[in-house]
Protein backbone atom coordinates (compact mmCIF):
# COMPACT_ATOMS: atom_id res chain seq x y z
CA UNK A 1 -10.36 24.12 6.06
CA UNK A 2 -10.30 28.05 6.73
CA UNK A 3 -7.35 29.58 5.48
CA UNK A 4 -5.94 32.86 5.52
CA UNK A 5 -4.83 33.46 9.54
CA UNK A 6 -1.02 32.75 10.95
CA UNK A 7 -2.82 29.71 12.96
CA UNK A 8 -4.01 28.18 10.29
CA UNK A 9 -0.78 28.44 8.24
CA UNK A 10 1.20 27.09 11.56
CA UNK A 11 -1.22 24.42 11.32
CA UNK A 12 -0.48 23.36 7.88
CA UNK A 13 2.98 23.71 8.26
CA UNK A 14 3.15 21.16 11.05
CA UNK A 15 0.87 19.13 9.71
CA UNK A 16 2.96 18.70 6.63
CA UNK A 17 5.90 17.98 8.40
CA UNK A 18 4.26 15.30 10.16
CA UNK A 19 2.85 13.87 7.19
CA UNK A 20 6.85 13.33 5.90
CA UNK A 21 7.67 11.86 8.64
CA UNK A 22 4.83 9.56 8.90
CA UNK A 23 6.42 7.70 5.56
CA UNK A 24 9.71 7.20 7.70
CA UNK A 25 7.12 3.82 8.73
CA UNK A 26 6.19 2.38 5.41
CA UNK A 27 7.08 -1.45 4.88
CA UNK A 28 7.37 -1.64 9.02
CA UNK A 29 3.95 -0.82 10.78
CA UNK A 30 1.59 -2.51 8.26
CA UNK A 31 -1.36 -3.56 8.42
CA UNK A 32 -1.35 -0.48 10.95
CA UNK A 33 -1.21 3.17 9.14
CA UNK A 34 1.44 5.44 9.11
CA UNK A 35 0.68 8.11 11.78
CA UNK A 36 3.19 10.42 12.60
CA UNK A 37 2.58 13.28 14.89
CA UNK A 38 4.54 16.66 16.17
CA UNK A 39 4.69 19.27 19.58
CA UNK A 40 4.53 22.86 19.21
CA UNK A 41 4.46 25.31 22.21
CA UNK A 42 3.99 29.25 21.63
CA UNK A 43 7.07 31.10 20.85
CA UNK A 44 8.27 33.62 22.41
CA UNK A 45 8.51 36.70 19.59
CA UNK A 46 4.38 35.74 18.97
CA UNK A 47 5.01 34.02 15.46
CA UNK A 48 3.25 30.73 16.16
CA UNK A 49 5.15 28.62 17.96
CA UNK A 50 8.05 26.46 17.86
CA UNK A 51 8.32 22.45 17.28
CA UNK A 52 9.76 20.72 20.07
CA UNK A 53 8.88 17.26 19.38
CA UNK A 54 8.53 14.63 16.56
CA UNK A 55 7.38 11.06 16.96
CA UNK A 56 6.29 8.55 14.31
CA UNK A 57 5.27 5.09 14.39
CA UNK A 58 8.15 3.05 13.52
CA UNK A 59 6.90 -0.59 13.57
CA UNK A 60 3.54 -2.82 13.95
CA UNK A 61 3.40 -3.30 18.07
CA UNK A 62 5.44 -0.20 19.43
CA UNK A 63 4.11 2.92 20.32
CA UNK A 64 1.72 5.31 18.27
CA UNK A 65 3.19 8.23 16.94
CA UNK A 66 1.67 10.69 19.60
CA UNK A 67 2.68 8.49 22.79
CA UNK A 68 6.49 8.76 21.00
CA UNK A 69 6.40 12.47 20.35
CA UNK A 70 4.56 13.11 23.92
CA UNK A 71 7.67 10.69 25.27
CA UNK A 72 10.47 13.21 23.57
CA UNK A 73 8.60 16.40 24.84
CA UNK A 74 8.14 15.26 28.39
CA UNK A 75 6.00 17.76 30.04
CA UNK A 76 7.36 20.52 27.80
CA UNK A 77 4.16 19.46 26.00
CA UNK A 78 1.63 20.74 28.38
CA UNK A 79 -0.17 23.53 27.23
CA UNK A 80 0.80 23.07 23.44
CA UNK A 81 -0.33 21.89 20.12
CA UNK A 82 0.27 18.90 19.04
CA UNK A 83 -0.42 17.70 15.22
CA UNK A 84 -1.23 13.86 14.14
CA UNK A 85 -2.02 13.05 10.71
CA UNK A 86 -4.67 10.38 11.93
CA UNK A 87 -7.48 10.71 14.62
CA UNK A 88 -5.90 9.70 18.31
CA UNK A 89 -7.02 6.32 18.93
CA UNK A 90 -9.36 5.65 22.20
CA UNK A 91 -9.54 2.03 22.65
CA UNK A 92 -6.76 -0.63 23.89
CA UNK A 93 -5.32 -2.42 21.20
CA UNK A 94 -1.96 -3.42 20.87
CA UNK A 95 -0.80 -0.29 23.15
CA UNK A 96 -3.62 1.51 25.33
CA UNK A 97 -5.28 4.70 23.93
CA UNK A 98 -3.20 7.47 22.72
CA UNK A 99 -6.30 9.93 23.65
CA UNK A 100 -5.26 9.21 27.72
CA UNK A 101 -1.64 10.12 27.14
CA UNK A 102 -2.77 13.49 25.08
CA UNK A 103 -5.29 14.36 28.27
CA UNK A 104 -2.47 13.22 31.04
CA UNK A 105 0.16 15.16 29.02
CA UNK A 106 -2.11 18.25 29.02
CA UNK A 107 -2.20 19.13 25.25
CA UNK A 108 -4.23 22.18 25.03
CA UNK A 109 -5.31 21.74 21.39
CA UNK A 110 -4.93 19.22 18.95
CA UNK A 111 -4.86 19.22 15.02
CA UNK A 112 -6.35 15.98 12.97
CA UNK A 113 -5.23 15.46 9.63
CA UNK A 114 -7.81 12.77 8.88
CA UNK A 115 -10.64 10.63 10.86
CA UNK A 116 -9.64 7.35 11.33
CA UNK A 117 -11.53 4.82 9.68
CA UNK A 118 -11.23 1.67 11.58
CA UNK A 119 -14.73 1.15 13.97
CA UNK A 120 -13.75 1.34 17.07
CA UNK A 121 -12.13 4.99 16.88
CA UNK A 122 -14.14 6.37 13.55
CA UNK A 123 -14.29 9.50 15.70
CA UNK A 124 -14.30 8.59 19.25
CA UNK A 125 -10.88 9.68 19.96
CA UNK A 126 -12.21 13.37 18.72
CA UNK A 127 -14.77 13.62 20.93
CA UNK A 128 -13.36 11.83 23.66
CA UNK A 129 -10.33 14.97 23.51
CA UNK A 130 -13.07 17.56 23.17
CA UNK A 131 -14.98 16.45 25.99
CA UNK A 132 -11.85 16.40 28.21
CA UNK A 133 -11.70 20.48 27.25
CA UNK A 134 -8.49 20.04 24.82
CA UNK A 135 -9.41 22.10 21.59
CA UNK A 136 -9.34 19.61 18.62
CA UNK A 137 -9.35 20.98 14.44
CA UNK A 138 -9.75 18.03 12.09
CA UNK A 139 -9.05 18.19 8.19
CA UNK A 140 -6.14 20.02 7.67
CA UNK A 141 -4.34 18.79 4.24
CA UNK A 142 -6.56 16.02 4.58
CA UNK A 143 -6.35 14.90 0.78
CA UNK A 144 -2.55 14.25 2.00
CA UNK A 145 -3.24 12.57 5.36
CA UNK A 146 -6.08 10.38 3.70
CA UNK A 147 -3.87 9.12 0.78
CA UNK A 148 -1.03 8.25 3.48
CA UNK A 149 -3.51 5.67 4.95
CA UNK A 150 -5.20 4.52 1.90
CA UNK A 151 -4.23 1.13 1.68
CA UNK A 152 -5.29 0.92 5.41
CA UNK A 153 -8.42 2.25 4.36
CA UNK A 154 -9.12 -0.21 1.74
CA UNK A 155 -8.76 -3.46 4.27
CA UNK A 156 -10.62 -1.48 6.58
CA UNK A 157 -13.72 -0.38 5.21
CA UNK A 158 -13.18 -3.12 1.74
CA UNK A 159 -11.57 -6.07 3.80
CA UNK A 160 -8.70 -6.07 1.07
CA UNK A 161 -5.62 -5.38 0.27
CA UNK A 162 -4.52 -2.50 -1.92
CA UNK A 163 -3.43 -3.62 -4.87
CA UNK A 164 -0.39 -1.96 -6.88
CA UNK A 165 -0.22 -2.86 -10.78
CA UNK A 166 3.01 -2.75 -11.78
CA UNK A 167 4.41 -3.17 -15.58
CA UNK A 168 7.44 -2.58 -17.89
CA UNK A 169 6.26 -1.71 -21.17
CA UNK A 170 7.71 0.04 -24.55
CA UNK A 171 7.19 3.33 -25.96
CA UNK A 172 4.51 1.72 -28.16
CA UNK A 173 3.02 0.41 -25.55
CA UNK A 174 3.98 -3.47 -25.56
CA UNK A 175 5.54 -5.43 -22.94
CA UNK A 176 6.93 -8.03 -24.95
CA UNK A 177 7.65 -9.08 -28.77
CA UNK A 178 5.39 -11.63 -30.56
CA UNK A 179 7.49 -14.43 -29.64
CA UNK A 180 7.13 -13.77 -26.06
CA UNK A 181 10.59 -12.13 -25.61
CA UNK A 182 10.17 -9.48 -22.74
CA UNK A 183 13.93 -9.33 -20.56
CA UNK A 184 14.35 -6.85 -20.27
CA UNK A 185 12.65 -3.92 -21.26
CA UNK A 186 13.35 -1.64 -18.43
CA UNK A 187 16.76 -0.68 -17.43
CA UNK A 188 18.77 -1.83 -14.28
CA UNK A 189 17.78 0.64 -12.86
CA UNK A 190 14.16 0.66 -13.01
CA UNK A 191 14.71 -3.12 -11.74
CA UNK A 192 16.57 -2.08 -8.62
CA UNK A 193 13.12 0.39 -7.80
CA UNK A 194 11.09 -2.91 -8.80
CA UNK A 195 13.19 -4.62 -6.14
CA UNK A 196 12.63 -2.04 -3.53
CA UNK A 197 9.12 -1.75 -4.01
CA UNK A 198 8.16 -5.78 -3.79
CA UNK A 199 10.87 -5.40 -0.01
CA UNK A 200 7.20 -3.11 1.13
CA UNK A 201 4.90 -5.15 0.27
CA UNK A 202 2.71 -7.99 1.89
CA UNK A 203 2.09 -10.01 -1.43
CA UNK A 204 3.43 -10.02 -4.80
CA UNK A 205 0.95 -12.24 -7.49
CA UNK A 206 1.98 -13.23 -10.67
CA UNK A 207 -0.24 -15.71 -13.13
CA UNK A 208 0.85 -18.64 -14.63
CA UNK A 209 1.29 -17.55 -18.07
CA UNK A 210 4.04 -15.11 -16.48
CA UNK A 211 5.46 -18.12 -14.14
CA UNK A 212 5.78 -20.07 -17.05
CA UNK A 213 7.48 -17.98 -19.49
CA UNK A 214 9.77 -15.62 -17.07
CA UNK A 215 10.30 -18.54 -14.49
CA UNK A 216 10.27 -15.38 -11.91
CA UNK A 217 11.37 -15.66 -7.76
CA UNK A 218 9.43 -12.72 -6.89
CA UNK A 219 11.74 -11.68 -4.08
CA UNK A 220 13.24 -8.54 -2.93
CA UNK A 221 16.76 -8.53 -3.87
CA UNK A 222 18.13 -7.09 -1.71
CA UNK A 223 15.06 -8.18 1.25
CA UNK A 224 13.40 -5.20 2.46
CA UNK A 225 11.67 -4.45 5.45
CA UNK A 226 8.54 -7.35 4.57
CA UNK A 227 8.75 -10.88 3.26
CA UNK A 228 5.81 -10.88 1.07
CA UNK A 229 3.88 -13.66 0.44
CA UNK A 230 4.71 -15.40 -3.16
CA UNK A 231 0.96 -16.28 -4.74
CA UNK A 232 0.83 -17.70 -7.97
CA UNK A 233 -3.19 -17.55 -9.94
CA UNK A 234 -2.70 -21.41 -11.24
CA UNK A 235 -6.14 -22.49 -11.63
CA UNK A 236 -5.00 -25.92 -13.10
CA UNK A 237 -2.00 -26.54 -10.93
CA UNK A 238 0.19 -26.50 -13.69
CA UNK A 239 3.18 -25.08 -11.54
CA UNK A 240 6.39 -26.99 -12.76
CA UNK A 241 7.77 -28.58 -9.18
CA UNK A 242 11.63 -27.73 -10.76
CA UNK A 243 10.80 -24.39 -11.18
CA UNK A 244 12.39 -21.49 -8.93
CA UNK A 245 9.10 -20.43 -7.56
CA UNK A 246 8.53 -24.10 -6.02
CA UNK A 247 12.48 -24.78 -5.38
CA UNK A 248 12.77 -22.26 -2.84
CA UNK A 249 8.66 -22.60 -1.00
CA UNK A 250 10.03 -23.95 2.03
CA UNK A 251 12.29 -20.75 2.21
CA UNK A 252 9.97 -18.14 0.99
CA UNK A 253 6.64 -18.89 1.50
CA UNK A 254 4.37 -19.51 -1.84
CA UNK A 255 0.54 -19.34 -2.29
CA UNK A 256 -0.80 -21.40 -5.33
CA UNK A 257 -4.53 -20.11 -6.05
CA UNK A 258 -6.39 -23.02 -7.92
CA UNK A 259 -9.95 -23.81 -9.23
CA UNK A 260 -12.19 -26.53 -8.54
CA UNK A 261 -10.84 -29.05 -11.03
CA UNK A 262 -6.99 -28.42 -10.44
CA UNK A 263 -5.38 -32.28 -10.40
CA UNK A 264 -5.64 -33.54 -6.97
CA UNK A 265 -1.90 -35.32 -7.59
CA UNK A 266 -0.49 -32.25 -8.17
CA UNK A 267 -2.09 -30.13 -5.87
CA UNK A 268 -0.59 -32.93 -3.38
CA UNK A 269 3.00 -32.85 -5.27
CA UNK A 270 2.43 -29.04 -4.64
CA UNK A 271 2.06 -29.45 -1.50
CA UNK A 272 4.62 -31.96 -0.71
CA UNK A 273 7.20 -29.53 -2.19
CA UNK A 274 6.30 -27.23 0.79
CA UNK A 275 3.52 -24.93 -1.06
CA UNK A 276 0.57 -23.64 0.10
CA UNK A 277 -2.58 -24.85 -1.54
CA UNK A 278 -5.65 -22.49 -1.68
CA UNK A 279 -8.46 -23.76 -4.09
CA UNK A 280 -11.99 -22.12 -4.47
CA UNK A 281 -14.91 -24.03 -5.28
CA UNK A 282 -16.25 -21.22 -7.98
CA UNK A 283 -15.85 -21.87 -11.62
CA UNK A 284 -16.10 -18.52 -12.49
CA UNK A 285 -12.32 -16.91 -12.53
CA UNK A 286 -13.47 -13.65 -11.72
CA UNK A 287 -15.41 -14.93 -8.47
CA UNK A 288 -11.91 -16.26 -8.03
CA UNK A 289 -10.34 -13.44 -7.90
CA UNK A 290 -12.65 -11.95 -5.91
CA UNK A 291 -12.46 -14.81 -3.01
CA UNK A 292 -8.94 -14.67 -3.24
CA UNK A 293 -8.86 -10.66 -2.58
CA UNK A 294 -11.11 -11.59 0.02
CA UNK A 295 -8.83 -14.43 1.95
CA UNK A 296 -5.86 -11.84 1.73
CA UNK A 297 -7.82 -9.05 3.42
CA UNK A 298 -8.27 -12.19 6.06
CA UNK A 299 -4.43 -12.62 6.84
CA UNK A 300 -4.08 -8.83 6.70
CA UNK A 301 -2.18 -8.34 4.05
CA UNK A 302 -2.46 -5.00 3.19
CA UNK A 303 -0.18 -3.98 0.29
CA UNK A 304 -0.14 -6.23 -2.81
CA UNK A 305 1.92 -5.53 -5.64
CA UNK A 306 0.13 -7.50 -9.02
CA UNK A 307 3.25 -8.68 -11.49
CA UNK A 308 1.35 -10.67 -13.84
CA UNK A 309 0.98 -10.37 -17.41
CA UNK A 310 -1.70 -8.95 -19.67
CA UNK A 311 -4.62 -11.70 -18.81
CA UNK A 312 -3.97 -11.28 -15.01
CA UNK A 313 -3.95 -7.20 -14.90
CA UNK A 314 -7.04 -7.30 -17.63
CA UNK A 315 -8.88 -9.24 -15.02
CA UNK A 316 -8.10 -7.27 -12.49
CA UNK A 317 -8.90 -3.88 -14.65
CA UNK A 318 -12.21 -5.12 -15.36
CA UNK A 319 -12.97 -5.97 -11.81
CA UNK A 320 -11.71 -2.56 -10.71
CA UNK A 321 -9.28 -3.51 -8.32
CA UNK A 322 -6.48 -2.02 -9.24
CA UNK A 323 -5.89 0.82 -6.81
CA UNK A 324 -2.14 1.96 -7.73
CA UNK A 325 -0.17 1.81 -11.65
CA UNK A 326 3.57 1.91 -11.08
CA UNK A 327 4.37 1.83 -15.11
CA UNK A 328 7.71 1.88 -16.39
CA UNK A 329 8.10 3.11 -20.57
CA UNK A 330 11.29 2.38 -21.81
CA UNK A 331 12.90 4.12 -24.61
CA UNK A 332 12.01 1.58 -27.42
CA UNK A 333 9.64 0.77 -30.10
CA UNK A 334 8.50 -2.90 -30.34
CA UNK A 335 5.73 -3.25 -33.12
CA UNK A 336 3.87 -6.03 -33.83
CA UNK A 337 0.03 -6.38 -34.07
CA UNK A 338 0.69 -9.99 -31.88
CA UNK A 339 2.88 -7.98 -29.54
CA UNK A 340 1.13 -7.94 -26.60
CA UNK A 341 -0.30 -4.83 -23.99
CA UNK A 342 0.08 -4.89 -20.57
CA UNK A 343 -3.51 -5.06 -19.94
CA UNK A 344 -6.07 -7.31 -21.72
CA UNK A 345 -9.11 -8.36 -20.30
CA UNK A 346 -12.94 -7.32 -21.81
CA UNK A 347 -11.66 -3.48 -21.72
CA UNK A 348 -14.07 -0.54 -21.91
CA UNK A 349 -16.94 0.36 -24.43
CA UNK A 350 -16.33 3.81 -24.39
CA UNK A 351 -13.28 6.13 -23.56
CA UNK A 352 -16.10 7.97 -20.86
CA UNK A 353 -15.66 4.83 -18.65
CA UNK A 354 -12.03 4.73 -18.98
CA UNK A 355 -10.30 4.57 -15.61
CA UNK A 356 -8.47 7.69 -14.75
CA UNK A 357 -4.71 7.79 -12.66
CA UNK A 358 -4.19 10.73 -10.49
CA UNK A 359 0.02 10.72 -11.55
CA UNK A 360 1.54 11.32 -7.92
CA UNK A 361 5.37 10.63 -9.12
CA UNK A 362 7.24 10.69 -12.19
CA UNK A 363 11.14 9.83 -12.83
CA UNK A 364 13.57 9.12 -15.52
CA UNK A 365 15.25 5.50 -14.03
CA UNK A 366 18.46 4.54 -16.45
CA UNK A 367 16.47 6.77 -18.87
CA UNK A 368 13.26 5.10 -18.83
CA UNK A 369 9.87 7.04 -17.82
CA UNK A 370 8.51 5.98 -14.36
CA UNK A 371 4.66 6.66 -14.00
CA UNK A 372 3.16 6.25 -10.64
CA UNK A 373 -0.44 7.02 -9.69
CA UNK A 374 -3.47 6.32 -7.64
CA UNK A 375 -6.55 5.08 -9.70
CA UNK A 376 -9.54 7.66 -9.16
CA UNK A 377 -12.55 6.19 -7.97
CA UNK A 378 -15.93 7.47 -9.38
C-alpha cells in the first residue's frame, strides 16, 4: 500500500471505519464474512471527502454490506468512493451480485480491503468493476480486513471450522488440583465473557474426561445470537444418559463423536435419548479428529470454540488446529507435580517449533488476566 498522499490517508481512514463496523455482524451472518462497507463523495473545502453512508451486513440472507450502504446513499453515491473491507461479490448467491449495484449506482472508484477467497469471486468482482471503468485500489489495512474474515477463510480454502481454544488456568499454570478440583478458577466475571463467547459460536466440544468430571451444559447463558451445536469426543460412548448434557438433547442439540468399537446398546440408548450419533470407522484418534473437523466444515459450521481438558486441547495442539487461545490466568498458585496443564498431548521437541500467539486483546476480568490471540501459522 503507498502511503504518504491525503488519498491514501482518506482511504485508510474509511477503510478503518468500515472494518468496525463490519464486527457490528459477528454471531449473525456466519458462515458468511463480515463485510461492511462506507460512501464518501468529495467535499467541498478539497480535504477528501465526506462519509455519507454506512452499511454492514447484519445477518446470513439479507443484503451485503455495499447493496445496504448504496440503499442509505441513494444516488448521492454516484460519482463517489465507496470502501468495502471484502472484494464485491459478482455471482448470484443468496442476493444477486453486489458488483451490478456498484456499476448501476455509478461509484466512480472503489477501495478493497481484502480479495475474497471463496471461488467463484477470488477476484472477479475486481475486474468485473475495472472493466466497467470504476477505479478499484485493493489492500488497504489488509492485515485488518483479512483477520476479520479468517474463520471464513479457514472453511473456505481448509473446509473447517476455526477453532478457538479456550482455558481457565492458574498463575502456575494448572487448571485444576491433583484431585481433579477445577470450579472455579476464574472469576464471575471471566465466566460471564465465557458465556458470551460460546452465544457466537457454531460448536462448542468438550471430551469426555471433562463431561465426566464437570458434568458441563455448554450453553450460552444468557443465549446469544447462535445455538451452537453441543459435540461431545466420546469414543466409547460412555456418556451417562442422566447427565445434563443428554437431559436436555432434545432441547439443545448434542453431537456424540465415537470410534469404531463404541457399544452398539449405548450408542442406541444415545440415541433414543434424542442425541446425535456420529461414529468414524478409523482407529486412530487423531484421524478422528481430523474426520470430525472435516464433517463440521460439511454443515458449515464455522466458529468452534474447543472446552475440553488437557488430552482434548493436546490433541488438537499437536494436530495444529488450534487457530485462536482465549486463556484466562487467575490470581492463584495451585502446585502440584499431578496438577494438571491445560494442554497435554506429545508436545514439542524443541522450543524452535513452539507455536507462537499473535496477542490481539488483553483484560483484567474480576481481576484475572484475559489473553486472546490468533495462532501464527509458519
Amino acid at each position: 500500500m503507498h502511503m504518504g498522499s491525503p488519498e491514501d490517508a482518506f482511504d485508510e481512514q474509511l477503510m478503518r471505519r468500515a472494518i468496525a463496523l463490519a464486527r457490528r455482524g459477528e454471531g449473525h451472518v456466519e458462515p458468511n464474512p463480515m463485510v461492511a462497507a462506507v460512501i464518501a463523495v468529495a467535499s467541498g473545502d478539497g480535504s477528501g471527502g465526506d462519509i455519507i453512508a454506512e452499511g454492514w451486513h447484519a445477518s446470513f440472507g439479507g443484503p451485503h454490506a455495499e447493496v445496504a450502504a448504496l440503499s442509505a446513499a441513494g444516488a448521492a453515491a454516484r460519482g463517489g468512493t465507496l470502501a468495502v473491507t471484502l472484494e464485491p461479490c459478482c455471482h448470484y448467491g443468496k442476493t444477486p451480485p453486489c458488483t451490478t449495484a456498484i456499476i448501476a449506482a455509478g461509484i466512480s472508484r472503489v477501495v478493497v480491503g481484502t480479495r475474497d477467497p471463496f471461488p467463484a469471486v477470488n477476484g472477479g468482482g475486481i475486474d468485473e468493476l475495472r472493466r466497467a471503468g470504476i477505479e478499484v485500489r485493493v489492500g488497504v489495512c489488509e492485515t485488518e480486513a483479512r483477520r476479520l474474515i479468517a474463520p471464513f477463510r479457514r472453511l473456505v480454502e481448509q473446509q473447517r471450522p476455526w477453532l478457538i481454544a479456550k482455558w481457565a488456568m492458574s498463575l502456575d499454570g494448572r487448571v485444576a488440583t491433583a484431585d481433579g478440583e477445577s470450579r472455579w478458577i476464574s472469576s464471575d466475571a471471566s465466566r460471564e465473557i465465557v458465556h458470551q463467547l460460546r452465544g457466537r459460536m457454531d460448536g462448542i466440544v468438550c471430551g469426555i474426561g471433562t463431561a465426566l468430571a464437570d458434568d458441563p451444559l455448554l450453553t450460552a447463558r444468557p443465549a446469544g445470537p447462535r445455538r451452537p451445536l453441543r459435540i461431545v469426543l466420546d469414543s466409547m460412548a460412555r456418556l451417562p444418559l442422566d447427565s445434563r448434557l443428554v437431559r436436555t438433547a432434545r432441547e439443545v442439540p448434542l453431537l456424540v463423536a465415537t470410534g469404531p468399537t463404541a457399544p452398539a446398546d449405548r450408542l442406541r440408548q444415545l440415541r433414543a435419548a434424542g442425541c446425535e450419533i456420529w461414529q468414524s470407522a478409523a482407529a486412530d484418534h487423531r484421524e478422528r479428529l481430523r474426520q470430525l473437523l472435516v464433517e463440521l466444515g460439511s454443515r458449515r459450521l464455522t466458529n468452534v470454540l474447543v472446552e475440553g481438558g488437557p488430552t482434548v486441547l493436546g490433541s488438537l495442539a499437536d494436530a495444529q488446529a488450534i487457530d485462536e487461545v482465549w486463556a484466562f490466568i487467575a490470581p492463584t498458585i495451585i502446585g502440584g507435580a499431578a496438577s494438571p496443564s491445560p494442554i497435554a498431548g506429545a508436545g514439542i521437541a524443541a522450543l524452535a517449533s513452539a507455536a507462537s500467539i499473535d496477542v490481539e486483546h488483553v483484560d483484567h476480568p474480576g481481576g484475572d488476566l484475559l489473553v486472546r490471540g490468533v495462532v501464527r501459522r509458519a
